[in-house]
PDB file of N, CA and C in Angstrom:
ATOM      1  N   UNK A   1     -11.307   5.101   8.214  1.00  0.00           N
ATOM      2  CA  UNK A   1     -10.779   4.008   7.433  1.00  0.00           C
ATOM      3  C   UNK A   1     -11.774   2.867   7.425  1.00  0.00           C
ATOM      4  N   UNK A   2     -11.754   1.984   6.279  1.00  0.00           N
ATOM      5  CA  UNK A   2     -12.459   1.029   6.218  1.00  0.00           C
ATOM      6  C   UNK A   2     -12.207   0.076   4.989  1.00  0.00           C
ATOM      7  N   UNK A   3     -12.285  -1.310   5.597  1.00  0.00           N
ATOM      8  CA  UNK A   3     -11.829  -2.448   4.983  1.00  0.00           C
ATOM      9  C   UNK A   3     -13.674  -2.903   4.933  1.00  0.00           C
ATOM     10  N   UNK A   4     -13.593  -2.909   3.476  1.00  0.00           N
ATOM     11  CA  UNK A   4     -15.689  -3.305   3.286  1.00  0.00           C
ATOM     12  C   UNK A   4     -15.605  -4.406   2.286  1.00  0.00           C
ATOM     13  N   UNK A   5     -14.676  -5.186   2.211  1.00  0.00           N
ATOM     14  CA  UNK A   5     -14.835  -5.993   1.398  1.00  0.00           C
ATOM     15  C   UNK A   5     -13.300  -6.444   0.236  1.00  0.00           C
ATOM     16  N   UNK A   6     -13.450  -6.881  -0.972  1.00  0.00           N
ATOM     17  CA  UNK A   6     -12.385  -6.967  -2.168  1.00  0.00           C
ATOM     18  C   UNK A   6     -12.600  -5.909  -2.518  1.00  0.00           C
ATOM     19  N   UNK A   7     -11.292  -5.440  -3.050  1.00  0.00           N
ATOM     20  CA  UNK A   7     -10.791  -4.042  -3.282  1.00  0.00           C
ATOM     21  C   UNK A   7     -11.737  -2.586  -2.688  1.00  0.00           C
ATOM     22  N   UNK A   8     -12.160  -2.924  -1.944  1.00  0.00           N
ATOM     23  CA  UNK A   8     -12.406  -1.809  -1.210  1.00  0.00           C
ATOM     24  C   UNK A   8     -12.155  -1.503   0.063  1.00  0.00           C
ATOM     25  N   UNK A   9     -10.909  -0.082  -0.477  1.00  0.00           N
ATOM     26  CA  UNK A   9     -10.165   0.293   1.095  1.00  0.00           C
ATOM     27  C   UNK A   9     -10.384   1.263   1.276  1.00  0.00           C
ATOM     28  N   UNK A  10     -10.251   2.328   2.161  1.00  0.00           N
ATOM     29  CA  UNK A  10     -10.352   3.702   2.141  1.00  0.00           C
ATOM     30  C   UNK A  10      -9.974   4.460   3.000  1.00  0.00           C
ATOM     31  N   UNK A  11      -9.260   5.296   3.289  1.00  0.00           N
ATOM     32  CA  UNK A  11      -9.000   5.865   4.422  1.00  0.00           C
ATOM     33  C   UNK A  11      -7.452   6.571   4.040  1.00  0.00           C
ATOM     34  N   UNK A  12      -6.610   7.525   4.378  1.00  0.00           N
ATOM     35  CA  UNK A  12      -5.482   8.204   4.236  1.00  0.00           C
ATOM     36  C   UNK A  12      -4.237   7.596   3.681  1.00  0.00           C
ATOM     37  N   UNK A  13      -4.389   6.237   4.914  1.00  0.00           N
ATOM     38  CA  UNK A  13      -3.090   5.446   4.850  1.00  0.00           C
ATOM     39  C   UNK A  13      -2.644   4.514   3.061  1.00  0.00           C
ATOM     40  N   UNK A  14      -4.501   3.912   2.709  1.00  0.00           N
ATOM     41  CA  UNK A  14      -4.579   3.280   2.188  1.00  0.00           C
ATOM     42  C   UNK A  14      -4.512   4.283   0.745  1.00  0.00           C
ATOM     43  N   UNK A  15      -5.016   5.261   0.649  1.00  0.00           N
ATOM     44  CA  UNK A  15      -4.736   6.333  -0.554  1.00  0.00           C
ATOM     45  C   UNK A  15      -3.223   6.367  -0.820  1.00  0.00           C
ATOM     46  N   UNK A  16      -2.632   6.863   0.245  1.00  0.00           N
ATOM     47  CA  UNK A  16      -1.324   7.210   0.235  1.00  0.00           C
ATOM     48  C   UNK A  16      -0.198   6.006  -0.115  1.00  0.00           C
ATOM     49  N   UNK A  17      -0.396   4.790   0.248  1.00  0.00           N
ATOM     50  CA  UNK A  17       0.152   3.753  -0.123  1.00  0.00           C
ATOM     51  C   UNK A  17      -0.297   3.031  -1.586  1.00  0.00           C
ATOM     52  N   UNK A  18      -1.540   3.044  -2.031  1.00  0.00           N
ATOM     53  CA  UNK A  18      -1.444   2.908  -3.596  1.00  0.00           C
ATOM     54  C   UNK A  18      -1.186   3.832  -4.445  1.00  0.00           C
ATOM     55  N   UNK A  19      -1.473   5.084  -3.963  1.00  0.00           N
ATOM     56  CA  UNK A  19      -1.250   5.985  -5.393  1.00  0.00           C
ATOM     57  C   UNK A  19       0.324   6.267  -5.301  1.00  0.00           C
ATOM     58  N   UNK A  20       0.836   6.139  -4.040  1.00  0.00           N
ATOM     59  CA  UNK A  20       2.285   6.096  -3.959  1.00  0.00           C
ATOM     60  C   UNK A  20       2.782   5.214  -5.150  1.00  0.00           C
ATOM     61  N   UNK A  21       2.567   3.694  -4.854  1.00  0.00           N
ATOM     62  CA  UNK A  21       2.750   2.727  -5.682  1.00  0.00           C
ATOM     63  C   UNK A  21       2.273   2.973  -7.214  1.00  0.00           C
ATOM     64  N   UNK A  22       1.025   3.282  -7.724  1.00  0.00           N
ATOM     65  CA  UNK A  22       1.139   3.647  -9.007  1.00  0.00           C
ATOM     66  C   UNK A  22       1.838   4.808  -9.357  1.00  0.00           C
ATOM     67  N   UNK A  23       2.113   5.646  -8.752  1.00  0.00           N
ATOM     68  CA  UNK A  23       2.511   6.785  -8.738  1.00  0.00           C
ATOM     69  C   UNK A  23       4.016   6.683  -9.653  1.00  0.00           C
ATOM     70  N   UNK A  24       4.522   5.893  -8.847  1.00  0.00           N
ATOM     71  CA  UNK A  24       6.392   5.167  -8.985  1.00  0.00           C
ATOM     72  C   UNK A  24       6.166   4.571 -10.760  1.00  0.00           C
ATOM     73  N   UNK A  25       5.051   3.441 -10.142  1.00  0.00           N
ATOM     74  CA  UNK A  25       5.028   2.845 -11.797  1.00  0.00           C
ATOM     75  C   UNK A  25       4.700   3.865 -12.961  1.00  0.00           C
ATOM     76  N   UNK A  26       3.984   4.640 -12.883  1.00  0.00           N
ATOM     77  CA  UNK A  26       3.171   5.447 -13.874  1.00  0.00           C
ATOM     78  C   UNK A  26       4.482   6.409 -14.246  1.00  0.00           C
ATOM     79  N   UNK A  27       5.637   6.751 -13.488  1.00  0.00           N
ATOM     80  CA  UNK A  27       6.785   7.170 -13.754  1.00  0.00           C
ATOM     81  C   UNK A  27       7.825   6.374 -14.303  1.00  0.00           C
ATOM     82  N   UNK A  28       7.891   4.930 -14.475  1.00  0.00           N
ATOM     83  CA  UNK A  28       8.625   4.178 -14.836  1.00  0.00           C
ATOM     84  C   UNK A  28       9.733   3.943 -13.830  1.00  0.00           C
ATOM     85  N   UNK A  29       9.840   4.013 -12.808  1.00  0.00           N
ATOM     86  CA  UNK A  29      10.404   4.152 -11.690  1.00  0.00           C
ATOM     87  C   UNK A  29      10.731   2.305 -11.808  1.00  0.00           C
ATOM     88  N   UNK A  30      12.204   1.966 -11.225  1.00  0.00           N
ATOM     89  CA  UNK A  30      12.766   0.924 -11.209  1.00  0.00           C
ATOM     90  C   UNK A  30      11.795  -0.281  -9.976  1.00  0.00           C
ATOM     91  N   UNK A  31      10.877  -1.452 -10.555  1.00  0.00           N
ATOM     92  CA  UNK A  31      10.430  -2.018  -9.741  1.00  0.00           C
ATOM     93  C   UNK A  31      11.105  -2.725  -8.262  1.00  0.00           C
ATOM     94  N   UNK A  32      12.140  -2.391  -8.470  1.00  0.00           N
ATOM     95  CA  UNK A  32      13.097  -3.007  -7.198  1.00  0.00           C
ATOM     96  C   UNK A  32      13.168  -1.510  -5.613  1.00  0.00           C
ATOM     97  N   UNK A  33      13.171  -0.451  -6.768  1.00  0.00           N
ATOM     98  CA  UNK A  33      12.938   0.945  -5.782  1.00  0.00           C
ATOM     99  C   UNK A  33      11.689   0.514  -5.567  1.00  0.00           C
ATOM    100  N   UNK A  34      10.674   0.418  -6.019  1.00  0.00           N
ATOM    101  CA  UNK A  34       9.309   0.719  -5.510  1.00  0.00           C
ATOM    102  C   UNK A  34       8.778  -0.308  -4.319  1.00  0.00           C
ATOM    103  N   UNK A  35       9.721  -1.573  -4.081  1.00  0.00           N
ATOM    104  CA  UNK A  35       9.152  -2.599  -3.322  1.00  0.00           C
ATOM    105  C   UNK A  35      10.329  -2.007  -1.934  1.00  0.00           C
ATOM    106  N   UNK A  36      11.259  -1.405  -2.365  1.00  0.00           N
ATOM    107  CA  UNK A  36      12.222  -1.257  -0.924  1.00  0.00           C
ATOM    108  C   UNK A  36      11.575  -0.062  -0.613  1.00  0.00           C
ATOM    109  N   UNK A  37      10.513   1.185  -1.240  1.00  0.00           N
ATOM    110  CA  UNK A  37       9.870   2.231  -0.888  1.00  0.00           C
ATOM    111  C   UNK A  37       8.757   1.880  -0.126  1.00  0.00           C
ATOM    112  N   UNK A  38       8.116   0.696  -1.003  1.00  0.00           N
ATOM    113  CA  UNK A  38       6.854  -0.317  -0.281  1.00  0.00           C
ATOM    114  C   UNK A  38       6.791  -1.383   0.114  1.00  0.00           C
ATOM    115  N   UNK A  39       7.269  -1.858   0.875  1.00  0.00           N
ATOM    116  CA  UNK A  39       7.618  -3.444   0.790  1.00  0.00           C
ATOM    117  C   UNK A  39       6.499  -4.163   1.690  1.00  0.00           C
ATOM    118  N   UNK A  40       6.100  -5.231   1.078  1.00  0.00           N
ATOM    119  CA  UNK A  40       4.838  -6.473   1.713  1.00  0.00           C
ATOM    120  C   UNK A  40       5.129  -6.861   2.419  1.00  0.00           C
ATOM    121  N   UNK A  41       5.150  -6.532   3.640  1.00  0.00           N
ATOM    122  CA  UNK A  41       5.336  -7.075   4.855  1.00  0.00           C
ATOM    123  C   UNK A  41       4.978  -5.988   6.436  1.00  0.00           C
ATOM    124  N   UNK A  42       4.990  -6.688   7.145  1.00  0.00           N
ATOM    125  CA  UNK A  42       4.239  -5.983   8.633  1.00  0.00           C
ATOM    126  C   UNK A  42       5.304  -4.797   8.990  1.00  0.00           C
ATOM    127  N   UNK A  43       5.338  -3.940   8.926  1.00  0.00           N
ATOM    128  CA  UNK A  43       5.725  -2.876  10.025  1.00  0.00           C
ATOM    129  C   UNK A  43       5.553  -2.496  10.889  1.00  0.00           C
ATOM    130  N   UNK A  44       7.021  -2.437  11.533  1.00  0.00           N
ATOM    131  CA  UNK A  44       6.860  -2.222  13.100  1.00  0.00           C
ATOM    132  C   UNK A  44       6.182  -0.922  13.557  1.00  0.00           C
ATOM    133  N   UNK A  45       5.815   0.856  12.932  1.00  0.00           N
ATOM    134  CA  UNK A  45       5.597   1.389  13.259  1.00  0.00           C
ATOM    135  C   UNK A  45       4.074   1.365  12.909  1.00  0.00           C
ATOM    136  N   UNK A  46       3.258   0.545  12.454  1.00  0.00           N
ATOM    137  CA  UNK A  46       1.551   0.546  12.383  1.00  0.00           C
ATOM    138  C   UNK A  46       1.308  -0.438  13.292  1.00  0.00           C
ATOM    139  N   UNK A  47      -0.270  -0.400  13.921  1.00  0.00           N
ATOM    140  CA  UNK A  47      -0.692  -1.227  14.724  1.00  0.00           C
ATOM    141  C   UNK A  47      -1.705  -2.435  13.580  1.00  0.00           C
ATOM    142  N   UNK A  48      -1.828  -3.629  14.107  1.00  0.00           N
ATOM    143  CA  UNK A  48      -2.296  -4.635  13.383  1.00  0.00           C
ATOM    144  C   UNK A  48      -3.279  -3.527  12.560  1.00  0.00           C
ATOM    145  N   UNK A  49      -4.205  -3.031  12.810  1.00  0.00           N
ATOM    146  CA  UNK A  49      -5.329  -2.733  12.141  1.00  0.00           C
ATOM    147  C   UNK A  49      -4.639  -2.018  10.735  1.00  0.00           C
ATOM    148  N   UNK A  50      -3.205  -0.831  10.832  1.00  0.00           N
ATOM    149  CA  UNK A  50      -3.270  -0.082   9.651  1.00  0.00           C
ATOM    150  C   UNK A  50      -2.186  -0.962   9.141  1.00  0.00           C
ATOM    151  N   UNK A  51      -1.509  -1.948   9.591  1.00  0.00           N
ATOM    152  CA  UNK A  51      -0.347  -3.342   8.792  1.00  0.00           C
ATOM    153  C   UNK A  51      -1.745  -4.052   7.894  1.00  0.00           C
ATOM    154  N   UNK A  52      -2.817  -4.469   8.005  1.00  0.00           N
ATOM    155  CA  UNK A  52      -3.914  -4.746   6.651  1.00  0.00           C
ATOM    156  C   UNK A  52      -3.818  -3.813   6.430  1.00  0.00           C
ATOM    157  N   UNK A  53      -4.637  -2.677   6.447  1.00  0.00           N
ATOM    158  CA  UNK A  53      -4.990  -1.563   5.586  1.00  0.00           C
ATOM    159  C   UNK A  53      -3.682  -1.617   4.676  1.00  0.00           C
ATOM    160  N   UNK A  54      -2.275  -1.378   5.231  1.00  0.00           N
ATOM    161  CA  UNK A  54      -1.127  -1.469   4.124  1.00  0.00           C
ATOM    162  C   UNK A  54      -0.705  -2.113   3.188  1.00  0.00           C
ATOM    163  N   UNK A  55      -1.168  -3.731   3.817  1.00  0.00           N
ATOM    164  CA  UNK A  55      -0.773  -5.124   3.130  1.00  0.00           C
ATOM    165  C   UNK A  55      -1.726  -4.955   2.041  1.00  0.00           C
ATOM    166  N   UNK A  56      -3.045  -4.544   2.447  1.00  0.00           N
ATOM    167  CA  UNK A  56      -3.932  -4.681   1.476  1.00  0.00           C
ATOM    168  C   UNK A  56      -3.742  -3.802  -0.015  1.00  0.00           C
ATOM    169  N   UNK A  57      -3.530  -2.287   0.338  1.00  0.00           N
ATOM    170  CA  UNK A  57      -3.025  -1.557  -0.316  1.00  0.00           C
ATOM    171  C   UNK A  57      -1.815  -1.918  -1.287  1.00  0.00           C
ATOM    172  N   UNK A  58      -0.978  -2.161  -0.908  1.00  0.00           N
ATOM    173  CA  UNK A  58      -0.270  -2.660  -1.537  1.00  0.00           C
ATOM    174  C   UNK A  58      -0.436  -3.999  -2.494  1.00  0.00           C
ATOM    175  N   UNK A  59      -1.358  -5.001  -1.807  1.00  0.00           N
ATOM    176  CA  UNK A  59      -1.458  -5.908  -3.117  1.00  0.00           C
ATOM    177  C   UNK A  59      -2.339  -5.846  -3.570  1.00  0.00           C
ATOM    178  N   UNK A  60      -3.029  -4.644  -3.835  1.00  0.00           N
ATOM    179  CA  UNK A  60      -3.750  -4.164  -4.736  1.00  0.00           C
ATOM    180  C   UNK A  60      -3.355  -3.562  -6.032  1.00  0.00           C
ATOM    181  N   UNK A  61      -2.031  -3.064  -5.550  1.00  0.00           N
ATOM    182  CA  UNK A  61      -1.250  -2.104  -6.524  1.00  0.00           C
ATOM    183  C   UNK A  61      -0.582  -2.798  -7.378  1.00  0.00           C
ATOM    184  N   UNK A  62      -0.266  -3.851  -6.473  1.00  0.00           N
ATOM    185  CA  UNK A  62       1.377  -5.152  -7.169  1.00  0.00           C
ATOM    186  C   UNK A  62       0.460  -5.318  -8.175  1.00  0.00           C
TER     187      UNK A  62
END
C-alpha cells in the first residue's frame, strides 16, 4: 500500500473501497445506500494507517 501523494493510492483496501463506491454509482444504486455501505468516517476495525487509506479512498470517489 501506498499513499504518494493527491490522488494517488494503491494497495487492496484502497481498490476495493473506490471501485466499490463507483461500482454502486455506475449502477444507479440509491446515494444514501452507498454512504451507509461506505461511510466517511474512522473505523473501529482498521488501524490508523488503513482508516487514511479508506478516508482517502473514499473522498476520492464522493
Amino acid at each position: 500500500m501506498a499513499t504518494d501523494g493527491v490522488k494517488i493510492i494503491d494497495g487492496d483496501l484502497a481498490h476495493d473501497t473506490y471501485w466499490g463506491i463507483m461500482d454502486l454509482y455506475d449502477s444507479k444504486v440509491d446515494f444514501e445506500l452507498i454512504k451507509d455501505k461506505f461511510p466517511v468516517m474512522e473505523l473501529s476495525h482498521f488501524d490508523d494507517y488503513d482508516n487514511e487509506i479508506y478516508i482517502t479512498a473514499c473522498a476520492l470517489a464522493y
